[in-house]
N, C-alpha and C. Protein backbone atom coordinates (compact mmCIF):
# COMPACT_ATOMS: atom_id res chain seq x y z
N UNK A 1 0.85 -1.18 0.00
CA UNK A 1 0.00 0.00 0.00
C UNK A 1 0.89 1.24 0.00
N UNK A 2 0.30 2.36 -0.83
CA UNK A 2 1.14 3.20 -0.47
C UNK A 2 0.21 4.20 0.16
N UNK A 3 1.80 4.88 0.66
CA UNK A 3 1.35 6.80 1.57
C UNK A 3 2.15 7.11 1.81
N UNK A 4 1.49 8.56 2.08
CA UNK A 4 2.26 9.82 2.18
C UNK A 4 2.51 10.25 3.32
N UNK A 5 3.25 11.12 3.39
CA UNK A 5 3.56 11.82 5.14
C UNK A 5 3.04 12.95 5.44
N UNK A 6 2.36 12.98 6.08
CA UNK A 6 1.87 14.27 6.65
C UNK A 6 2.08 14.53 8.40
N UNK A 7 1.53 15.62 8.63
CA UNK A 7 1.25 15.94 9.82
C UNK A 7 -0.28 16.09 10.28
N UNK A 8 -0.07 15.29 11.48
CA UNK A 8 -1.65 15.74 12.44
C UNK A 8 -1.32 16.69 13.13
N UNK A 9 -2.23 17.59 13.20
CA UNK A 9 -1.93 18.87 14.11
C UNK A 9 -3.10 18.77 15.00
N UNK A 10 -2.70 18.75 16.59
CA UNK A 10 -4.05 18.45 17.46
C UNK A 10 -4.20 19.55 18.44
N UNK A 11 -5.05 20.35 18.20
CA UNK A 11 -5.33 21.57 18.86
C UNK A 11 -6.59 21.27 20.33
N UNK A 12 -6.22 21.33 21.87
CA UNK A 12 -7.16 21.05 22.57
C UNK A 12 -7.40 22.47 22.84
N UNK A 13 -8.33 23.32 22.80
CA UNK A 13 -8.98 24.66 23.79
C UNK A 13 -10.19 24.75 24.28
N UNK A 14 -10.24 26.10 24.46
CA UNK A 14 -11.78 26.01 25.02
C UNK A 14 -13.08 25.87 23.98
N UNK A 15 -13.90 25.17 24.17
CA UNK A 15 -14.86 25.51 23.15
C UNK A 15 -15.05 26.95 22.11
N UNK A 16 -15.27 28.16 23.23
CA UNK A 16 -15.60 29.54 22.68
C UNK A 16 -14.28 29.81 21.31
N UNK A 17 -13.68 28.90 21.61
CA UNK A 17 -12.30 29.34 20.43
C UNK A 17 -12.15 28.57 18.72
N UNK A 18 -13.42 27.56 19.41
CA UNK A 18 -13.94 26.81 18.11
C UNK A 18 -13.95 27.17 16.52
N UNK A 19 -14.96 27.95 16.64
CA UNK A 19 -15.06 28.88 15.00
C UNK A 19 -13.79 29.36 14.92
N UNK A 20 -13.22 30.30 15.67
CA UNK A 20 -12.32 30.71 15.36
C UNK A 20 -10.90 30.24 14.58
N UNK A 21 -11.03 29.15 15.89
CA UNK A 21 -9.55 28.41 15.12
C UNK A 21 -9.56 27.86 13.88
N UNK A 22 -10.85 26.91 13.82
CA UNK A 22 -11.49 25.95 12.59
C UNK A 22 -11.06 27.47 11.35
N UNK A 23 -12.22 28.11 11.98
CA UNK A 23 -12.12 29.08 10.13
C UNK A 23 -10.55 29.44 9.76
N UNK A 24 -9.62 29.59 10.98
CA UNK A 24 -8.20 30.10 10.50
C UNK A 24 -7.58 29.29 9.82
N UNK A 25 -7.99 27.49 10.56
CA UNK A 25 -7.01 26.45 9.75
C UNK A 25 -7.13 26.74 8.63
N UNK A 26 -8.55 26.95 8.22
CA UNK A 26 -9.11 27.14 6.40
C UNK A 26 -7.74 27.83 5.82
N UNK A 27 -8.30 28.92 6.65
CA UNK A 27 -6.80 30.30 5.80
C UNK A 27 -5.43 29.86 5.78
N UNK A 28 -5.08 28.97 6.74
CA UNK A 28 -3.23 28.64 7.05
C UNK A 28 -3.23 27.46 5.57
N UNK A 29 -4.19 26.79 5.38
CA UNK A 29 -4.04 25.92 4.26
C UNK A 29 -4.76 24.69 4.68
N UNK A 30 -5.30 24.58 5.40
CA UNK A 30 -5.96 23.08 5.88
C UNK A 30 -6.53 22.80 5.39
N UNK A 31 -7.43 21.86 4.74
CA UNK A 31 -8.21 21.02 3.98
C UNK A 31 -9.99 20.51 4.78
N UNK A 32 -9.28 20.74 5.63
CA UNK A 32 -10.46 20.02 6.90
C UNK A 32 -10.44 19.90 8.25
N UNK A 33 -10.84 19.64 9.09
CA UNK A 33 -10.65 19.38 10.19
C UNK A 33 -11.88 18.66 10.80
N UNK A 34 -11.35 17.73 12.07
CA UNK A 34 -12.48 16.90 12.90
C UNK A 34 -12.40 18.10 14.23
N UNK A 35 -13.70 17.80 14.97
CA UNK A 35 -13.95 18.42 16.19
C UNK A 35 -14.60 17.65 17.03
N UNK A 36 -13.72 17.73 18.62
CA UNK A 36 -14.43 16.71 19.36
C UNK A 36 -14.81 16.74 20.73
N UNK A 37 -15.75 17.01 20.83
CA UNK A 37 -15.71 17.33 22.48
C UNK A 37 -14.80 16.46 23.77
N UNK A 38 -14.57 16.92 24.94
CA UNK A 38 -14.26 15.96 25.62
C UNK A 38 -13.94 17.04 27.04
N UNK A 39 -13.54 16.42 27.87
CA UNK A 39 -13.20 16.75 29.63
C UNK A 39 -11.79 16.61 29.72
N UNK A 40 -11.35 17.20 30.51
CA UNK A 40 -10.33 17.23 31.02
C UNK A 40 -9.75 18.29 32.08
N UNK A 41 -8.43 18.14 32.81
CA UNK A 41 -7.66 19.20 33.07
C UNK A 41 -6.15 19.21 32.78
N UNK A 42 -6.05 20.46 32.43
CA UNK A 42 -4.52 20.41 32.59
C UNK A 42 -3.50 21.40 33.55
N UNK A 43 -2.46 21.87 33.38
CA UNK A 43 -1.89 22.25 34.20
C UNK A 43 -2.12 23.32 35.00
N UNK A 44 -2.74 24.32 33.64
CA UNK A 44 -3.64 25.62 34.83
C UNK A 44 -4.64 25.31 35.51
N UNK A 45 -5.25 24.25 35.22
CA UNK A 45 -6.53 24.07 36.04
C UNK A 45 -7.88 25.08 35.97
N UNK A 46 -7.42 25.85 34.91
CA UNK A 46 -8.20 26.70 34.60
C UNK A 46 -9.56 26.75 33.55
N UNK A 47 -10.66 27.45 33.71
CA UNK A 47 -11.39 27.72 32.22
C UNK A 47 -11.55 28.56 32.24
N UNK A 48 -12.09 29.12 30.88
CA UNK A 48 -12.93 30.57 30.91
C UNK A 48 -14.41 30.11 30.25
N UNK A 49 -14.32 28.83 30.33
CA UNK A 49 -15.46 28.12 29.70
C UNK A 49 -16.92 28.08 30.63
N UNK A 50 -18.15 28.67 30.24
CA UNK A 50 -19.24 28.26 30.69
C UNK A 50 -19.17 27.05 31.95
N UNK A 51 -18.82 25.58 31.19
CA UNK A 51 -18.74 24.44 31.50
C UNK A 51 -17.33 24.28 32.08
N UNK A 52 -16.89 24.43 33.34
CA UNK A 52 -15.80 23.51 33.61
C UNK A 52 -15.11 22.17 32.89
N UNK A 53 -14.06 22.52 32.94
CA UNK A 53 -13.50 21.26 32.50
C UNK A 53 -13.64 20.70 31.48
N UNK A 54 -14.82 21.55 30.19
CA UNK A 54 -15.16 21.14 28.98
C UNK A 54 -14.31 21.78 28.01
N UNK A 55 -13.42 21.18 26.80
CA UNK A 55 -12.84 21.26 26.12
C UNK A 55 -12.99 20.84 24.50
N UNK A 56 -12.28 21.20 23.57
CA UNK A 56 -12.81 20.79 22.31
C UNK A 56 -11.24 20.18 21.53
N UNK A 57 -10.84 18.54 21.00
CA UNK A 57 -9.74 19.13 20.57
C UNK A 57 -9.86 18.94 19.30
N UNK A 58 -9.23 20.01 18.03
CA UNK A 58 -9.67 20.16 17.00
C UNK A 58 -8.35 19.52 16.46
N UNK A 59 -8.05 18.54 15.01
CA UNK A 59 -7.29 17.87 14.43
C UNK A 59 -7.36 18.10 12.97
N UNK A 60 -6.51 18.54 12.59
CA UNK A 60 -6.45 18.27 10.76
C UNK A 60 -5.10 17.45 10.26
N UNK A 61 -5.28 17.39 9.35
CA UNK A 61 -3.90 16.52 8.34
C UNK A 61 -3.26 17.18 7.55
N UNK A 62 -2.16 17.67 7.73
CA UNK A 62 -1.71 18.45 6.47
C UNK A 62 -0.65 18.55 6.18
N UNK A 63 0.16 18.89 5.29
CA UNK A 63 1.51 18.92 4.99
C UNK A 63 2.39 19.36 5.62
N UNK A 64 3.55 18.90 6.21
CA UNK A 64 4.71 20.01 7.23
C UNK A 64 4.92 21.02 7.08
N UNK A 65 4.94 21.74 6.08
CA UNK A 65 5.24 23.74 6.09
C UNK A 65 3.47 23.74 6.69
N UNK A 66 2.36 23.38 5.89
CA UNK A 66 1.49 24.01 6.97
C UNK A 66 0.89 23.37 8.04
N UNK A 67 1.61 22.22 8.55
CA UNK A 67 1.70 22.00 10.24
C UNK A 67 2.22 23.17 10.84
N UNK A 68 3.62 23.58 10.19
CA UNK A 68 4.24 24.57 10.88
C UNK A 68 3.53 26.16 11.20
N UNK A 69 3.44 26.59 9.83
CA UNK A 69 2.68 27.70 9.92
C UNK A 69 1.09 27.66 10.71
N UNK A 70 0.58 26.57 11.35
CA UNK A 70 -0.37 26.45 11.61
C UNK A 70 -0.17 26.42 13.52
N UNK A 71 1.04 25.70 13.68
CA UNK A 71 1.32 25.38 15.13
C UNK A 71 1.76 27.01 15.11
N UNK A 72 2.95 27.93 14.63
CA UNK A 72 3.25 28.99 14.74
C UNK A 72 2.12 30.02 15.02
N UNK A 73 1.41 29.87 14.31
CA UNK A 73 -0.14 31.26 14.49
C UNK A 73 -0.89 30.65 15.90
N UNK A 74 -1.23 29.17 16.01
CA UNK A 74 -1.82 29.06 17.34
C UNK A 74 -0.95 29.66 18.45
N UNK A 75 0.97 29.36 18.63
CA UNK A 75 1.37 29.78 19.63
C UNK A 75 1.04 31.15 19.97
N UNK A 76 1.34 32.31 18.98
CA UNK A 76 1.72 33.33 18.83
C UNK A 76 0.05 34.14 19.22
N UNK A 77 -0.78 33.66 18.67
CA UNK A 77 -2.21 34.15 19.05
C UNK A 77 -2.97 33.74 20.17
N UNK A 78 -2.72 32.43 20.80
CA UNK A 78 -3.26 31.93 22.15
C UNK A 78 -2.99 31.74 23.27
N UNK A 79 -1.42 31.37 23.27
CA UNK A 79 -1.13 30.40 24.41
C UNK A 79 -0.65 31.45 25.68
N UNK A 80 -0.64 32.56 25.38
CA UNK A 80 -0.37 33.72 26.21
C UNK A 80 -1.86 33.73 27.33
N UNK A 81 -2.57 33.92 26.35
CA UNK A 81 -4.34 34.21 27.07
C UNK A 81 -5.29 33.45 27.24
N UNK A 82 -5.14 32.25 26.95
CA UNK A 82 -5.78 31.35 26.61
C UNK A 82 -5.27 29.71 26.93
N UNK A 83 -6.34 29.06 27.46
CA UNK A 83 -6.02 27.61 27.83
C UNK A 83 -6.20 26.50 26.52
N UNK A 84 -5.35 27.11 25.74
CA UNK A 84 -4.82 26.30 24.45
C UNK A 84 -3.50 25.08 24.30
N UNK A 85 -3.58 23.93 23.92
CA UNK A 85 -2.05 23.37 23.37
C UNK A 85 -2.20 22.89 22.45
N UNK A 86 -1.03 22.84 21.56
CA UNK A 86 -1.28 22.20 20.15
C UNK A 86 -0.03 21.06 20.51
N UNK A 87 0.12 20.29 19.18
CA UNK A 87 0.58 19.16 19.05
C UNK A 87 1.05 18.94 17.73
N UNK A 88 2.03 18.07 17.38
CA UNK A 88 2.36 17.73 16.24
C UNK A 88 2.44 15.87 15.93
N UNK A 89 1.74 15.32 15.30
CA UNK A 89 2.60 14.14 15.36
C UNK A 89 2.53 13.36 14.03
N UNK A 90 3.02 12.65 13.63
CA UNK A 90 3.49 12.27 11.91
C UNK A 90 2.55 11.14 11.42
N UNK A 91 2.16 11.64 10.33
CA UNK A 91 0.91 10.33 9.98
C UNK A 91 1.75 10.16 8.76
N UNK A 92 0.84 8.62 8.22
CA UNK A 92 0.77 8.54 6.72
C UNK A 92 -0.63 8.02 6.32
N UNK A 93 -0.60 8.96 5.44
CA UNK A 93 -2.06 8.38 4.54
C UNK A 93 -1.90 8.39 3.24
N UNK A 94 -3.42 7.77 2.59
CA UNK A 94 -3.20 6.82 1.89
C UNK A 94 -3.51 7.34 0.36
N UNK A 95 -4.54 8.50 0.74
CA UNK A 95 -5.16 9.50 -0.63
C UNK A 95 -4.31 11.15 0.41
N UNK A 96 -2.86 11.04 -0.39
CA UNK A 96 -2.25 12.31 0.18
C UNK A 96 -2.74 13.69 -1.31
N UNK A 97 -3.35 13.57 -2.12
CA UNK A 97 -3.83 14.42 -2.29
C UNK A 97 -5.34 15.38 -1.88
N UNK A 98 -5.85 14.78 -0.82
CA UNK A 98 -7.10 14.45 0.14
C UNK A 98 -6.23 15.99 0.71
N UNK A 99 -5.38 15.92 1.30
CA UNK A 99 -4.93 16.68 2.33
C UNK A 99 -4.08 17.72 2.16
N UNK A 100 -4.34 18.29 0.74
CA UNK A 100 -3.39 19.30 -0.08
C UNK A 100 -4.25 20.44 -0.91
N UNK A 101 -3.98 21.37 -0.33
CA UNK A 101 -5.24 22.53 -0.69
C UNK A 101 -4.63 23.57 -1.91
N UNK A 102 -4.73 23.60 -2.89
CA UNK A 102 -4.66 24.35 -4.20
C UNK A 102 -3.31 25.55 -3.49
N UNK A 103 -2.04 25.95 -4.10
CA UNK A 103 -1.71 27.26 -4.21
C UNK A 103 -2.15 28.07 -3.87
N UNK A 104 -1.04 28.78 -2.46
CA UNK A 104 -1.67 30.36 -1.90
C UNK A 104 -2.57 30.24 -1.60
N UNK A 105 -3.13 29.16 -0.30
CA UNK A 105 -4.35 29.44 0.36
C UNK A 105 -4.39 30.98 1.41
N UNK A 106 -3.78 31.80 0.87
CA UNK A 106 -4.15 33.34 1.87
C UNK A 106 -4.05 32.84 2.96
N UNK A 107 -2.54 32.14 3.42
CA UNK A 107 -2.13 32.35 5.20
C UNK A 107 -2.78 34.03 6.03
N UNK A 108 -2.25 33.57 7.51
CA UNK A 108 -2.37 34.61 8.49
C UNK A 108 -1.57 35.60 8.15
């Protein structure tokens, strides 16, 4: 079988940051993304969420320059104010043109 290499990029925050992030992946170059609710805590112990302890973590697939440019705009825009972490970790799949969005998707 063959595949390609990509990156999963796994974004956990607060819900309220949902739209936001989702519509930016669009712009950094992403193709798609899953969204998933779930609980947790982490080190701040903190929310600014309605719901305690309720979290969303958002995942797409995409090529390493825009894993990068994608982990770069979350640091730089959230992790200051916000109970955000992202993640990187290496996939392969199987339809790698699935996960490759046309030239000059208008980054951040």
């Amino acid at each position: 079988m063959l595949t390609f290499p990509f990156k999963l990029v796994t974004i956990i925050a607060e819900p309220v940051l949902e739209p936001r992030i989702t519509q930016e992946l669009r712009r950094l170059g992403a193709t798609g993304f899953t969204v998933v609710e779930g609980r947790g805590q982490g080190s701040r112990a903190l929310h600014a969420a309605e719901i305690p302890g309720i979290n969303v973590r958002i995942e797409t697939i995409v090529p390493p320059d825009v894993a990068e440019r994608i982990v770069d705009h979350i640091a730089r825009s959230y992790f200051t104010d916000y109970e955000v972490i992202a993640y990187l970790s290496d996939v392969a799949v199987v339809r790698g043109d699935k996960y490759r969005q046309s030239p000059n998707p208008g980054g951040l």
